[in-house]
N, C-alpha and C. Protein backbone atom coordinates (compact mmCIF):
# COMPACT_ATOMS: atom_id res chain seq x y z
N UNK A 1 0.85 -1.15 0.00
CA UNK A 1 0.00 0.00 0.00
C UNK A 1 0.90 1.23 0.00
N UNK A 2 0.37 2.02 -1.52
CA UNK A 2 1.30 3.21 -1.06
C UNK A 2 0.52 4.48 -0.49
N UNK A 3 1.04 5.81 0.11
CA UNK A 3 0.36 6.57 0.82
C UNK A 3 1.23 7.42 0.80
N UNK A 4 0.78 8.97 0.06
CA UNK A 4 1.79 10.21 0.27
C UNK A 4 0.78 11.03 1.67
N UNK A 5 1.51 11.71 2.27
CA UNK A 5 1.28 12.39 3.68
C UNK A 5 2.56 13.47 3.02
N UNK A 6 1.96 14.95 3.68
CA UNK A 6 3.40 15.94 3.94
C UNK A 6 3.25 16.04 5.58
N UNK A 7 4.28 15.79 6.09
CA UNK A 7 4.51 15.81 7.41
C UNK A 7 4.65 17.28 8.03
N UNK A 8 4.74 18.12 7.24
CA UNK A 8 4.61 19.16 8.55
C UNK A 8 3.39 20.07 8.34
N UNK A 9 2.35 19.28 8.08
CA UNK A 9 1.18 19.51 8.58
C UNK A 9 0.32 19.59 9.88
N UNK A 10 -0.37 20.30 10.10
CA UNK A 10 -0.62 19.87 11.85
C UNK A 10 -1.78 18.68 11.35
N UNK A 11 -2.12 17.83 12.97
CA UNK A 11 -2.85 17.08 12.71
C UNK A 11 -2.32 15.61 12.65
N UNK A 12 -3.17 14.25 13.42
CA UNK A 12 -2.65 13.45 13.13
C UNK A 12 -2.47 11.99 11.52
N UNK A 13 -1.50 11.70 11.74
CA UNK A 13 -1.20 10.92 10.26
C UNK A 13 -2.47 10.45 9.73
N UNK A 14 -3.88 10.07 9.61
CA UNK A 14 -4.96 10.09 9.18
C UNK A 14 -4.98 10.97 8.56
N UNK A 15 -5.13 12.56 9.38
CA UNK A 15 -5.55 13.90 8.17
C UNK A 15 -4.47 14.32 7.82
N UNK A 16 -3.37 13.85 7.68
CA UNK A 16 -2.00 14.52 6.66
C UNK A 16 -2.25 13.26 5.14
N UNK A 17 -2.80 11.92 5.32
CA UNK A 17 -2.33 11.31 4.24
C UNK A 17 -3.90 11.93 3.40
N UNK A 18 -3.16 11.77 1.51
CA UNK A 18 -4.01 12.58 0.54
C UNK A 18 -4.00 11.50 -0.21
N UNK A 19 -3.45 10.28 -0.72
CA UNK A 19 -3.35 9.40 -1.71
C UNK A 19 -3.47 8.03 -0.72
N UNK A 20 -4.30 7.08 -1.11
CA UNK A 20 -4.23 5.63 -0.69
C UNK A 20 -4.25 4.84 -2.14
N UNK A 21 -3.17 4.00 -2.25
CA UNK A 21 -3.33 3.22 -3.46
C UNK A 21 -2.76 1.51 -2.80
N UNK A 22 -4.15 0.83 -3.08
CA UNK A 22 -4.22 -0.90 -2.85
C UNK A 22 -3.84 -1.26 -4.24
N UNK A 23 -2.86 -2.60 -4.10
CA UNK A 23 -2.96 -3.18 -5.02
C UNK A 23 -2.38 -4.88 -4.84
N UNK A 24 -3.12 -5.49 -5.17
CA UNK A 24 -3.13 -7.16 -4.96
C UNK A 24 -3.74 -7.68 -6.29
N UNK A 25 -2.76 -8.76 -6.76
CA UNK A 25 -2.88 -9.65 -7.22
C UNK A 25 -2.82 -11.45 -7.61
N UNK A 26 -3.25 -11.85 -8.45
CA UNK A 26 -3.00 -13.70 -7.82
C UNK A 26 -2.56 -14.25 -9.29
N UNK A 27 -1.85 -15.21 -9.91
CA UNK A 27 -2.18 -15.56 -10.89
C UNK A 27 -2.22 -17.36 -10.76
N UNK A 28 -2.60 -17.98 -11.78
CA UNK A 28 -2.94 -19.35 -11.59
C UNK A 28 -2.28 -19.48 -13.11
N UNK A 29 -1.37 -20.78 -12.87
CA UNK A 29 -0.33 -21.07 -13.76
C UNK A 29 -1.26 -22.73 -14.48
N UNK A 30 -1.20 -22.72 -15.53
CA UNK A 30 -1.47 -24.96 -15.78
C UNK A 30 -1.05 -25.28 -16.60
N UNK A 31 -0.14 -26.29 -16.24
CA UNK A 31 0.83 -27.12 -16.92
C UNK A 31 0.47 -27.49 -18.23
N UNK A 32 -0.25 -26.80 -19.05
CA UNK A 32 -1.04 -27.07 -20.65
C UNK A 32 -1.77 -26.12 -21.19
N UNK A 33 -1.89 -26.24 -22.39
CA UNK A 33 -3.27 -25.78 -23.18
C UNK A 33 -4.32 -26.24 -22.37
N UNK A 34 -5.38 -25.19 -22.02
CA UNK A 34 -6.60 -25.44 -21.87
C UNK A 34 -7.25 -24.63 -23.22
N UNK A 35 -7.79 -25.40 -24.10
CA UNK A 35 -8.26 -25.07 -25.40
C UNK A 35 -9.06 -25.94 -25.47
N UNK A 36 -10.49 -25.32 -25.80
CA UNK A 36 -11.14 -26.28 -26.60
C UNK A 36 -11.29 -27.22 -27.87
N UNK A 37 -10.00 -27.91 -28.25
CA UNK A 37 -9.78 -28.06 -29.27
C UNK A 37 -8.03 -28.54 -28.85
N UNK A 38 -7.93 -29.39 -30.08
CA UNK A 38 -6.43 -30.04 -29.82
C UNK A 38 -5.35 -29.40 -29.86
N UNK A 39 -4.43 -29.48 -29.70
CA UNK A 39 -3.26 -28.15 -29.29
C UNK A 39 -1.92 -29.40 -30.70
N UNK A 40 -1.92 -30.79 -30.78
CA UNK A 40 -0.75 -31.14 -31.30
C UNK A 40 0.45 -31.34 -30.25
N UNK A 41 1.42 -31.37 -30.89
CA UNK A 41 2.35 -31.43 -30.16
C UNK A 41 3.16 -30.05 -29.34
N UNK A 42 2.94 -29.52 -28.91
CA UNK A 42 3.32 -27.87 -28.22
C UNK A 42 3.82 -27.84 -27.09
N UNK A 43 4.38 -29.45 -26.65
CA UNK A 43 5.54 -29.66 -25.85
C UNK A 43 6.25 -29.87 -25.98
N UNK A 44 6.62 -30.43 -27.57
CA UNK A 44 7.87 -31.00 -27.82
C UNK A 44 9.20 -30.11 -27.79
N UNK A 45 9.28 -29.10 -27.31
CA UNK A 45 10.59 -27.76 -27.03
C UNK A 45 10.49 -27.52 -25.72
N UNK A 46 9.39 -27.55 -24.85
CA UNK A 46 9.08 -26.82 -23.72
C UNK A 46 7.85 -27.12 -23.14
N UNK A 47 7.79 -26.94 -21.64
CA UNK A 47 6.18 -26.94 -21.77
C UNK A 47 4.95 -26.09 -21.66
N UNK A 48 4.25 -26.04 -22.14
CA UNK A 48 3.20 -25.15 -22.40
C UNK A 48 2.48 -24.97 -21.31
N UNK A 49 1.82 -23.57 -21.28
CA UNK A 49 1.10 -23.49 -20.28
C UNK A 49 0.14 -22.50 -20.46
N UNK A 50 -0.80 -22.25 -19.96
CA UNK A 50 -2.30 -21.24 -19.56
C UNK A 50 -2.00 -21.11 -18.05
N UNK A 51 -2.19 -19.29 -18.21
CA UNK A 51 -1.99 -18.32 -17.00
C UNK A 51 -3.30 -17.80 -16.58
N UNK A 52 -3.75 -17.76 -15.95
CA UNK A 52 -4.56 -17.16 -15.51
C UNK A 52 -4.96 -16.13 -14.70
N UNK A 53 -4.87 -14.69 -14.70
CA UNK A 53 -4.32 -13.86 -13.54
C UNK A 53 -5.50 -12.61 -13.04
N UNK A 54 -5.43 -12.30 -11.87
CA UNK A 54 -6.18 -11.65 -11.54
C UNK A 54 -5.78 -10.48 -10.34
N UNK A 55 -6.30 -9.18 -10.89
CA UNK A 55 -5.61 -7.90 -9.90
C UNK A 55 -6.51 -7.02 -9.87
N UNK A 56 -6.48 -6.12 -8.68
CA UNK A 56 -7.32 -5.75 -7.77
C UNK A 56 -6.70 -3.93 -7.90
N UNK A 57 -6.80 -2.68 -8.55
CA UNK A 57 -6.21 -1.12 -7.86
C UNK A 57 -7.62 -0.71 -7.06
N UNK A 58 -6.93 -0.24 -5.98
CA UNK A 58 -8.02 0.63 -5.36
C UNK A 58 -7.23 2.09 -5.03
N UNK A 59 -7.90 3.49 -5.61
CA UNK A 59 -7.16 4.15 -5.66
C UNK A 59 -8.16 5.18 -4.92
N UNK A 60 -7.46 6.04 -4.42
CA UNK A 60 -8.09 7.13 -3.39
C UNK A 60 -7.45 8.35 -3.29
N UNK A 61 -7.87 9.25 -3.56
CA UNK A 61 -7.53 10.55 -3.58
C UNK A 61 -8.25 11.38 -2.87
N UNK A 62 -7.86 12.28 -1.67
CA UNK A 62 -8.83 12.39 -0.58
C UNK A 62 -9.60 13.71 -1.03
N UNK A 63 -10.87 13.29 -1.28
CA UNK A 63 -11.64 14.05 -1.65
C UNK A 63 -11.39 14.97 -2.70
N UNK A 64 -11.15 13.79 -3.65
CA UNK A 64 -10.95 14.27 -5.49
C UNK A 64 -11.06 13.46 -6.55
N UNK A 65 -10.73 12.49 -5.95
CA UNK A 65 -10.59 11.44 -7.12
C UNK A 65 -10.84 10.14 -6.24
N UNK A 66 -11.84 8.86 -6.83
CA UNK A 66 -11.24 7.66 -6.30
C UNK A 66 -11.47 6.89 -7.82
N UNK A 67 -11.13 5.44 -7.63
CA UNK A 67 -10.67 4.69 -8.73
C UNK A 67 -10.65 3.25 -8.47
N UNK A 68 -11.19 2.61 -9.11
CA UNK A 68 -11.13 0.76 -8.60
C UNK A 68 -11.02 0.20 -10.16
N UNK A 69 -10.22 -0.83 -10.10
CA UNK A 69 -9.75 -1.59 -11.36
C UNK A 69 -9.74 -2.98 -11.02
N UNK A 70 -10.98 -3.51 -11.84
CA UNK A 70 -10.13 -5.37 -11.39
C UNK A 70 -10.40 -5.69 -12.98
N UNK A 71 -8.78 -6.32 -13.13
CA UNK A 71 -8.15 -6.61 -14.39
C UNK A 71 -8.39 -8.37 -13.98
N UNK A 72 -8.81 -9.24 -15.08
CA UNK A 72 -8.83 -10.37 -15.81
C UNK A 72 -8.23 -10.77 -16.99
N UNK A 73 -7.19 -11.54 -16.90
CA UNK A 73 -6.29 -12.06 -17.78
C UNK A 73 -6.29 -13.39 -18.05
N UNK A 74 -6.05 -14.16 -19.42
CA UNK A 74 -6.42 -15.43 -20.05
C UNK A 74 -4.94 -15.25 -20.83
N UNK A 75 -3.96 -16.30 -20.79
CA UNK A 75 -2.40 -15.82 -21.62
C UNK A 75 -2.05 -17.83 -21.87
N UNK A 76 -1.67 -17.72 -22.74
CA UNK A 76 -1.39 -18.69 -23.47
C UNK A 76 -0.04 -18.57 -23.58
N UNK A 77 0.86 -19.55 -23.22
CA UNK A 77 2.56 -19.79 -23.53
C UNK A 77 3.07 -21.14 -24.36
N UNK A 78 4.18 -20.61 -25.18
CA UNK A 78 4.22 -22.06 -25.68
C UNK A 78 5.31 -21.61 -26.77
N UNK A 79 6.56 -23.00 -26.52
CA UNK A 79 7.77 -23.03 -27.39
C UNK A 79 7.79 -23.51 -28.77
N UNK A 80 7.82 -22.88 -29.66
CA UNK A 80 8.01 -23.39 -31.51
C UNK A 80 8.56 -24.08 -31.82
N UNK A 81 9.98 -23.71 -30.64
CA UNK A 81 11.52 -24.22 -30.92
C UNK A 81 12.27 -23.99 -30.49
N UNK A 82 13.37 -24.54 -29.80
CA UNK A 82 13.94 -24.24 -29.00
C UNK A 82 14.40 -22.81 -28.56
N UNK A 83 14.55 -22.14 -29.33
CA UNK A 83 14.74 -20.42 -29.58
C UNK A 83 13.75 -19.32 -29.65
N UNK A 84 12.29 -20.24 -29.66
CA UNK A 84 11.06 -19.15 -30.02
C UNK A 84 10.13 -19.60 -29.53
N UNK A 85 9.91 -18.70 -28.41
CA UNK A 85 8.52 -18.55 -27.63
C UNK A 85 7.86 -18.00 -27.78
N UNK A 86 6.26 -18.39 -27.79
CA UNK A 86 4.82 -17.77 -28.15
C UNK A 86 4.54 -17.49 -27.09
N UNK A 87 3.41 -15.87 -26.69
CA UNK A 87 2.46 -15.30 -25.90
C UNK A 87 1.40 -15.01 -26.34
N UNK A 88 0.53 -15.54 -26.12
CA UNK A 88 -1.06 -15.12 -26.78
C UNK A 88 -1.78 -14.87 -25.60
N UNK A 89 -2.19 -13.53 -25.56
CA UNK A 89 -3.24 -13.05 -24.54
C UNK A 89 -4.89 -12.77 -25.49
N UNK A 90 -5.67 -13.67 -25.80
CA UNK A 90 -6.69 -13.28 -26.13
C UNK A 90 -7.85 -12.52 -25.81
N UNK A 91 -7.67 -12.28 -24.19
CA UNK A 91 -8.45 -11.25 -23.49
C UNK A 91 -7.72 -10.60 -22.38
N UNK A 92 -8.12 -9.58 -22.06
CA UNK A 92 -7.74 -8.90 -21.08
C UNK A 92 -7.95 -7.52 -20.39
């Protein structure tokens, strides 16, 4: 959590801070294609995987601005060849 305050304000640290910003996130990793549909061989370099991730801003500006964001992510990974890796984010 970040939080700007100017300290030589009178008053205690409650009414000096002007910015509150939350931020948490989680992601969920799986050892494959989850595709509806056959993937082939897309381990044979590496192994493939579907990410799944999820994050949370809560933003606060004291009495000016506030702000909430929850981001959803779907990401697709996967080796060609030994030298070339694929990222496919189809939503987000």
């Amino acid at each position: 959590m970040d939080c700007f305050s100017i300290p030589r304000l009178a008053g205690s640290l409650s009414q000096k801070i002007f910015n509150n910003d939350f931020q948490a996130g989680v992601n969920l990793v799986v050892p494959r294609m989850l595709l509806p549909f056959g993937w082939g061989n897309a381990g044979r370099y590496g192994l493939p995987k579907t990410t799944f991730s999820t994050s949370l801003q809560i933003f606060n500006q004291d009495q000016t601005y506030s702000n909430r964001y929850l981001i959803n992510t779907l990401n697709y990974s996967w080796w060609q060849n030994p030298n070339l890796q694929h990222s496919y984010t189809p939503s987000s």
